[in-house]
PDB file of N, CA and C in Angstrom:
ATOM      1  N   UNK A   1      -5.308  -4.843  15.006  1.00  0.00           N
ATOM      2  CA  UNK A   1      -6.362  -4.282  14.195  1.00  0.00           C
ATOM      3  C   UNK A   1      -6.268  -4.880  12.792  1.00  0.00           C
ATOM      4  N   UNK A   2      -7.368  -5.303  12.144  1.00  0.00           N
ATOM      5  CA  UNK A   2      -7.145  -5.886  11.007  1.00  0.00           C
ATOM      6  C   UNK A   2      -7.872  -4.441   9.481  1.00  0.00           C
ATOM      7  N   UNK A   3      -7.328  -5.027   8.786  1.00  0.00           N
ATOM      8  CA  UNK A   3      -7.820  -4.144   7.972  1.00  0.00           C
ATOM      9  C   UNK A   3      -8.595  -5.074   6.432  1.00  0.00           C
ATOM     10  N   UNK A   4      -9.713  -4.291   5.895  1.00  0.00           N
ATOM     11  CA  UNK A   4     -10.391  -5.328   4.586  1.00  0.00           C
ATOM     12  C   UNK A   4      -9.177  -5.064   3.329  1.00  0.00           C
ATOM     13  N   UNK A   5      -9.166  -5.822   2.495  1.00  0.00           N
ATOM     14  CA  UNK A   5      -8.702  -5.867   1.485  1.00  0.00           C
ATOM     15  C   UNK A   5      -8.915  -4.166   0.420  1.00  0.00           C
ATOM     16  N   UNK A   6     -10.770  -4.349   0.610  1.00  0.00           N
ATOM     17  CA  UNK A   6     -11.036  -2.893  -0.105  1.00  0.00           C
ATOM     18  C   UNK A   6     -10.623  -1.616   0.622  1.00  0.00           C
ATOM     19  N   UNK A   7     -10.788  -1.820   2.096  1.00  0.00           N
ATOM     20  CA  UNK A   7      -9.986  -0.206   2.874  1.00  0.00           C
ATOM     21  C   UNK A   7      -8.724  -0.135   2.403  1.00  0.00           C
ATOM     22  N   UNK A   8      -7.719  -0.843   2.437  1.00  0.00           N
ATOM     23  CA  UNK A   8      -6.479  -0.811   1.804  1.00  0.00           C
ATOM     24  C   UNK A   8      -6.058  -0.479   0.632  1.00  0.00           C
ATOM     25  N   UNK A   9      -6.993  -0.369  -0.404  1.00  0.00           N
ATOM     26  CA  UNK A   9      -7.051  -0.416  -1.661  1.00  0.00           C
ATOM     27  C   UNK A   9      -7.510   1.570  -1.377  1.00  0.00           C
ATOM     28  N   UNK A  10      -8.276   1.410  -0.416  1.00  0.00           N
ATOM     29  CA  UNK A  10      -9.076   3.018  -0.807  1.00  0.00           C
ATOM     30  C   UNK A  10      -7.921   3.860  -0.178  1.00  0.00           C
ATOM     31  N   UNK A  11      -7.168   2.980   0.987  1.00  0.00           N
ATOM     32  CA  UNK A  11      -6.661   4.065   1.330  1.00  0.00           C
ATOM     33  C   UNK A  11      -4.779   3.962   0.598  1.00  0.00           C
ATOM     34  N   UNK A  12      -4.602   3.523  -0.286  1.00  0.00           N
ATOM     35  CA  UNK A  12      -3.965   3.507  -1.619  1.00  0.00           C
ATOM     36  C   UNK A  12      -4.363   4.264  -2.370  1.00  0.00           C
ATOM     37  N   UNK A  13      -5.373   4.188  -3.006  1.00  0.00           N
ATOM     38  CA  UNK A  13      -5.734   5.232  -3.884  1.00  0.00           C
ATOM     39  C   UNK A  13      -5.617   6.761  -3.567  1.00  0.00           C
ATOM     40  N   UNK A  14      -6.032   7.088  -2.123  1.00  0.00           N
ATOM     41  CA  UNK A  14      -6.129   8.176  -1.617  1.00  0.00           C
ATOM     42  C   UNK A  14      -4.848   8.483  -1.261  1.00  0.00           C
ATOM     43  N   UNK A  15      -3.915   7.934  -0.891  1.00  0.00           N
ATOM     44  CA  UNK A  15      -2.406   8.071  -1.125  1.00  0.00           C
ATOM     45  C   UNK A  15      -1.515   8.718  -2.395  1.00  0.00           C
ATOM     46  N   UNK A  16      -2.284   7.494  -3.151  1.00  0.00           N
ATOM     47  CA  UNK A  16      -1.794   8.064  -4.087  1.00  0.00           C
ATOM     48  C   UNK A  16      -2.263   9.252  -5.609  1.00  0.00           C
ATOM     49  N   UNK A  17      -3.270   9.795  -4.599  1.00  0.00           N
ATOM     50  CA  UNK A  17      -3.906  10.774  -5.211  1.00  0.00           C
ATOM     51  C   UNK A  17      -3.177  12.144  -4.673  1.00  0.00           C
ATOM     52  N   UNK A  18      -3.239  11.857  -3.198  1.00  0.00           N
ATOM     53  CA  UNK A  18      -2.764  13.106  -3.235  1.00  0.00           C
ATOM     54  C   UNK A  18      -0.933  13.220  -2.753  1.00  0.00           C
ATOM     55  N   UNK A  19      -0.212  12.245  -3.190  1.00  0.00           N
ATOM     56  CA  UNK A  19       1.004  12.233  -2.956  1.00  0.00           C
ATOM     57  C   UNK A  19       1.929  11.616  -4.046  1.00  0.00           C
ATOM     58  N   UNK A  20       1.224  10.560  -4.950  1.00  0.00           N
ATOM     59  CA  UNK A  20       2.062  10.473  -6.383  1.00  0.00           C
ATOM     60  C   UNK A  20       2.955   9.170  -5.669  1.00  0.00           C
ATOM     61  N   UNK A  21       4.090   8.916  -6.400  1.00  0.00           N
ATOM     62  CA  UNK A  21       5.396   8.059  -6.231  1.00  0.00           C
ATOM     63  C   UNK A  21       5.801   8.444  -4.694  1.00  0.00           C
ATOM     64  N   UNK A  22       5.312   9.876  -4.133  1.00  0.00           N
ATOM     65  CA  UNK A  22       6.189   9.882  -3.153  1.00  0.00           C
ATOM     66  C   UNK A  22       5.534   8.774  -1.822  1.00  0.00           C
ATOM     67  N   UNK A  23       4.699   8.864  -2.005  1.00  0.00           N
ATOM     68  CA  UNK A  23       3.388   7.658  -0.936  1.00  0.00           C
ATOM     69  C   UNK A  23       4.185   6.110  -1.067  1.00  0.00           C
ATOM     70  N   UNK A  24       4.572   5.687  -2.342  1.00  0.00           N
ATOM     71  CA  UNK A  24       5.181   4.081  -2.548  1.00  0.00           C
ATOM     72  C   UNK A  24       6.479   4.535  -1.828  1.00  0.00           C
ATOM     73  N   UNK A  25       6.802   5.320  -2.217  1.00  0.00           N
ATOM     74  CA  UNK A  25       8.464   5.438  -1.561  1.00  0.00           C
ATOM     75  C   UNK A  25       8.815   5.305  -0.293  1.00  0.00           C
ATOM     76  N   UNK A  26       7.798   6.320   0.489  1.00  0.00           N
ATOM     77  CA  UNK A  26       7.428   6.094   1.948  1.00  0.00           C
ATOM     78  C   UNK A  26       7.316   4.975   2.308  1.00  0.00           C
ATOM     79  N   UNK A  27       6.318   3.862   2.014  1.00  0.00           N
ATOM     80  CA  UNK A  27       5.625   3.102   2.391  1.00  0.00           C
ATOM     81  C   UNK A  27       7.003   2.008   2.073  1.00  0.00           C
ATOM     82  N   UNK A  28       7.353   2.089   1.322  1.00  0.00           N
ATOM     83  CA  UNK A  28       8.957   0.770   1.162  1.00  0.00           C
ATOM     84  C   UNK A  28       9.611   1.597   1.901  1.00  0.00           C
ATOM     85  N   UNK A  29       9.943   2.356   2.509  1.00  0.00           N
ATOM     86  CA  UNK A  29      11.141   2.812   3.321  1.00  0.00           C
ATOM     87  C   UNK A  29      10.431   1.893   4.851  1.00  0.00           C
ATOM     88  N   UNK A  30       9.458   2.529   4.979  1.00  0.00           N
ATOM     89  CA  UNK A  30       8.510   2.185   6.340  1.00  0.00           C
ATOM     90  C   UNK A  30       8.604   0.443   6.369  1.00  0.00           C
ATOM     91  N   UNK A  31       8.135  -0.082   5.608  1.00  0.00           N
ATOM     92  CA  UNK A  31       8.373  -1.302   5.274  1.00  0.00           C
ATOM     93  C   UNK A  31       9.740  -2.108   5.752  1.00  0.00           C
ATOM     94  N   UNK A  32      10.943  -1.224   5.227  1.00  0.00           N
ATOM     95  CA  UNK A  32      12.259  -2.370   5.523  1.00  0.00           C
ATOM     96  C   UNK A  32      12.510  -1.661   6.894  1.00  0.00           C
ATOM     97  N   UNK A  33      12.441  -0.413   7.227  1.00  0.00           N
ATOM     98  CA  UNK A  33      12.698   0.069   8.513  1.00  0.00           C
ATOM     99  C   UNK A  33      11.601  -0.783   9.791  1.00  0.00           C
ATOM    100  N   UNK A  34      10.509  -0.723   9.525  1.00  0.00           N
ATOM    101  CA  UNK A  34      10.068  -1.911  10.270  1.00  0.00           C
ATOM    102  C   UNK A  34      10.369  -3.662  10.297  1.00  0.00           C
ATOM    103  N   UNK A  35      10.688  -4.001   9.179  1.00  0.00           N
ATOM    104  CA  UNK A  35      10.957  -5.151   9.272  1.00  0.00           C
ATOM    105  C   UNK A  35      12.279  -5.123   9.934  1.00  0.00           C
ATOM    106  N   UNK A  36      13.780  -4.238   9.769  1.00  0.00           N
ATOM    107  CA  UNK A  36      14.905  -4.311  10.258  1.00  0.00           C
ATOM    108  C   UNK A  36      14.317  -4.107  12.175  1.00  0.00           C
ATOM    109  N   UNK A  37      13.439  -3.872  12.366  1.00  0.00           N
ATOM    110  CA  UNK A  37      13.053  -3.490  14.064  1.00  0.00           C
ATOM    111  C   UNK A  37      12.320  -4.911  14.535  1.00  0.00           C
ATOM    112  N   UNK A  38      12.344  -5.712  13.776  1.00  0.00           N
ATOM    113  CA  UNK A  38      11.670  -6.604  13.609  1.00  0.00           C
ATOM    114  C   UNK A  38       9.816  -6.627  13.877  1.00  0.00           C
ATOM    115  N   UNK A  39       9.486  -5.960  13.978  1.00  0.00           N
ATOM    116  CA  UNK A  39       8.283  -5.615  13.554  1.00  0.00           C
ATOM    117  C   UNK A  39       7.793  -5.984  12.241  1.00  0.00           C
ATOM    118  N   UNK A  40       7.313  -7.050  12.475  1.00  0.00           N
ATOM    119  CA  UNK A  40       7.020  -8.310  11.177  1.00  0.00           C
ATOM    120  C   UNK A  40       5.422  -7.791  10.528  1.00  0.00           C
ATOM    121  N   UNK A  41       4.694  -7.923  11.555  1.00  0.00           N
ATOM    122  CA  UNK A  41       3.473  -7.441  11.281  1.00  0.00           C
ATOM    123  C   UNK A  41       3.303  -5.831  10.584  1.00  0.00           C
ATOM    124  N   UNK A  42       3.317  -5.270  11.107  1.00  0.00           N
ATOM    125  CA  UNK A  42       3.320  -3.610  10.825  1.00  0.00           C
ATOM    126  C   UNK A  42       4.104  -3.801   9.577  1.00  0.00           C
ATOM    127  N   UNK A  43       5.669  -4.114   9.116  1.00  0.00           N
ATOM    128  CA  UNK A  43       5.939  -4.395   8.166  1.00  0.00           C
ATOM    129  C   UNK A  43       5.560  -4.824   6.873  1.00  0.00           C
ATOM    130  N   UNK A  44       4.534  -5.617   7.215  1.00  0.00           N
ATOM    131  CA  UNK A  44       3.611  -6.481   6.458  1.00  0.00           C
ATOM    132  C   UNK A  44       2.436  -5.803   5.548  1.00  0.00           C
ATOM    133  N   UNK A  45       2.144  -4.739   6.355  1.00  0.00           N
ATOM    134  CA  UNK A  45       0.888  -4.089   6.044  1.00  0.00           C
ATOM    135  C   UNK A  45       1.514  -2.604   4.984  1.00  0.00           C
ATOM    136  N   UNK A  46       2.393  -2.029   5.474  1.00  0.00           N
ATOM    137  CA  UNK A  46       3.400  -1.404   4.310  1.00  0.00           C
ATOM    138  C   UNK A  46       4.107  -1.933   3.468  1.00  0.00           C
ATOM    139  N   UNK A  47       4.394  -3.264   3.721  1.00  0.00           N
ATOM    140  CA  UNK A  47       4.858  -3.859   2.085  1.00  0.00           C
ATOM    141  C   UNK A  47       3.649  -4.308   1.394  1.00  0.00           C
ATOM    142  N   UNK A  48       2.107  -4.287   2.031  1.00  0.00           N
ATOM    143  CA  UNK A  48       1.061  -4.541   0.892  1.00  0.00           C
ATOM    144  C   UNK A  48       0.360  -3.200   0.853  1.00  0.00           C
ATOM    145  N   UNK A  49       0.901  -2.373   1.443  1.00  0.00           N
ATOM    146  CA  UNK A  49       0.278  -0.806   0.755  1.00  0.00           C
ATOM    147  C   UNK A  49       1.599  -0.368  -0.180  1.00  0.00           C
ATOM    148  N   UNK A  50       3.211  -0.510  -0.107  1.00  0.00           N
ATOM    149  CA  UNK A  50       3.357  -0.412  -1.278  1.00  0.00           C
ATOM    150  C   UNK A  50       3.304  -1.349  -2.862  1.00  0.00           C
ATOM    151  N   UNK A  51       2.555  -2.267  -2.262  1.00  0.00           N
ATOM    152  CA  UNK A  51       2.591  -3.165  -3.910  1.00  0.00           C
ATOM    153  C   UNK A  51       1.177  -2.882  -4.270  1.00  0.00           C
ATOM    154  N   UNK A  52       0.497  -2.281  -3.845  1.00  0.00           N
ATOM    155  CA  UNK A  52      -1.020  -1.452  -4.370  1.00  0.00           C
ATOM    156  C   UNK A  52      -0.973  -0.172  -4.710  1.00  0.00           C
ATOM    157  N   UNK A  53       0.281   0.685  -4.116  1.00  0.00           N
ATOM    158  CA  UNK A  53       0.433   1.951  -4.778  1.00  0.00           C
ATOM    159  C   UNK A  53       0.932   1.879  -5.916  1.00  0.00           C
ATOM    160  N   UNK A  54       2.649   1.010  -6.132  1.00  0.00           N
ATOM    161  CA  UNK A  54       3.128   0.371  -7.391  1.00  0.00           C
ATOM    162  C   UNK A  54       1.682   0.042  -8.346  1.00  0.00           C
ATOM    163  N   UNK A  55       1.104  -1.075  -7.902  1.00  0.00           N
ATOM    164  CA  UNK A  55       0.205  -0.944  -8.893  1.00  0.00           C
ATOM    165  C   UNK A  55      -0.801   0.074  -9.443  1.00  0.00           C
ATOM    166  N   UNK A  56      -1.014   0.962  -9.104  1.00  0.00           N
ATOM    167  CA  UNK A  56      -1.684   1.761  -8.974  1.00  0.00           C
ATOM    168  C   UNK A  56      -0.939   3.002 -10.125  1.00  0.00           C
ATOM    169  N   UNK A  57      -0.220   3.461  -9.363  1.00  0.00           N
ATOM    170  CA  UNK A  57       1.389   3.913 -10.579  1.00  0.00           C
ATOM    171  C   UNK A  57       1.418   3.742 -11.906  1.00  0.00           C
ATOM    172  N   UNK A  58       1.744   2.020 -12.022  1.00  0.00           N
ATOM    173  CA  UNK A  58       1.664   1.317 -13.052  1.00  0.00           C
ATOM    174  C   UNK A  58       0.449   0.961 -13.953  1.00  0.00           C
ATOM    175  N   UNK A  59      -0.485   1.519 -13.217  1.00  0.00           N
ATOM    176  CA  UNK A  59      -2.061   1.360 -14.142  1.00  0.00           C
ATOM    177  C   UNK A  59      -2.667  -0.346 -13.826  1.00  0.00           C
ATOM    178  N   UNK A  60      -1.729  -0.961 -13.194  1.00  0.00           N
ATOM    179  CA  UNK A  60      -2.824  -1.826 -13.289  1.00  0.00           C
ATOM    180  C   UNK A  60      -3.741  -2.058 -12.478  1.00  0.00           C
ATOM    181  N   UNK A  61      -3.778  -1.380 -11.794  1.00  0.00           N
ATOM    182  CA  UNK A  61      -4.810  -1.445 -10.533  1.00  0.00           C
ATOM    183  C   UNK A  61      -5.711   0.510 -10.627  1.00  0.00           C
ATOM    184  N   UNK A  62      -7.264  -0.302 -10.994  1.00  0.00           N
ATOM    185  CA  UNK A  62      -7.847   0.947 -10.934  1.00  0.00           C
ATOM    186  C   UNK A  62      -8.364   1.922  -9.719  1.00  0.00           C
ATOM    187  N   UNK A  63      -7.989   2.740  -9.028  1.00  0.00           N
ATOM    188  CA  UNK A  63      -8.539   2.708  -7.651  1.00  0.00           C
ATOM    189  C   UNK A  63      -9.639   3.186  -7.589  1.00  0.00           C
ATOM    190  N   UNK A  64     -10.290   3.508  -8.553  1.00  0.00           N
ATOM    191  CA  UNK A  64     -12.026   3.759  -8.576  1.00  0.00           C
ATOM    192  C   UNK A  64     -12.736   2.509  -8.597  1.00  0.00           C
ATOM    193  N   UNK A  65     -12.290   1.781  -8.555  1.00  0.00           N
ATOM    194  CA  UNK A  65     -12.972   0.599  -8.802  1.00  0.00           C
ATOM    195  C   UNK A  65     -12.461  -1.015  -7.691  1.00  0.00           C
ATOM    196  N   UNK A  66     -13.645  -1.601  -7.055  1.00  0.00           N
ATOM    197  CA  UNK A  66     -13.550  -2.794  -5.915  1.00  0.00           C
ATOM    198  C   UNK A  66     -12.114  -3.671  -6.293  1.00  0.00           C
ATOM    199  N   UNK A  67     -11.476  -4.077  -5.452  1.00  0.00           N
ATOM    200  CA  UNK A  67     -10.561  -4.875  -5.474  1.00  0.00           C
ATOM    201  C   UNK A  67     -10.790  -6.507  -6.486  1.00  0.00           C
ATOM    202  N   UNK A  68     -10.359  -6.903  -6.627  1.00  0.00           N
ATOM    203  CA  UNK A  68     -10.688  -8.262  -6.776  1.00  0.00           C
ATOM    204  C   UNK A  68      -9.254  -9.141  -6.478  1.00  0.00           C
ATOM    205  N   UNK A  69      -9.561 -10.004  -5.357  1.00  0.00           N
ATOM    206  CA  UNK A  69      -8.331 -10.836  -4.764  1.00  0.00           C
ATOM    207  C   UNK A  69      -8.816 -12.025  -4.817  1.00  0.00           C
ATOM    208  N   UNK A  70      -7.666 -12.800  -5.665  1.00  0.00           N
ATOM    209  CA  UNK A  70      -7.903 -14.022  -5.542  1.00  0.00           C
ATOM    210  C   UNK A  70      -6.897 -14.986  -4.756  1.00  0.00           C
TER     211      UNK A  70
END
């Protein structure tokens, strides 16, 4: 299943609306616990939902507002 750049972003935001730091934390735990199963893919997709929550956290990423990926 593939997912868009902007669903990922929304469903980041919505993460981290209603869960705070604890949503990134999850999502890097999920992340190395899948990658140690070797589950590369699935891995993949929680280490780029936590570097959109981080950002998100960190302000630099607005989640009211479209992605822009370059």
């Amino acid at each position: 299943m593939r997912i868009s750049a902007g669903d990922l972003c929304i469903l980041a935001s919505e993460l981290a609306a209603e869960h705070g730091l604890i949503a990134r934390d999850y999502a890097r735990r999920a992340c190395a616990s899948l990658e140690a199963e070797g589950e590369r893919e699935r891995a993949r997709f929680w280490l780029a939902l936590s570097v959109l929550l981080d950002d998100i956290a960190q302000h630099r990423l607005d989640p009211d507002r479209a992605p822009t990926i370059h």
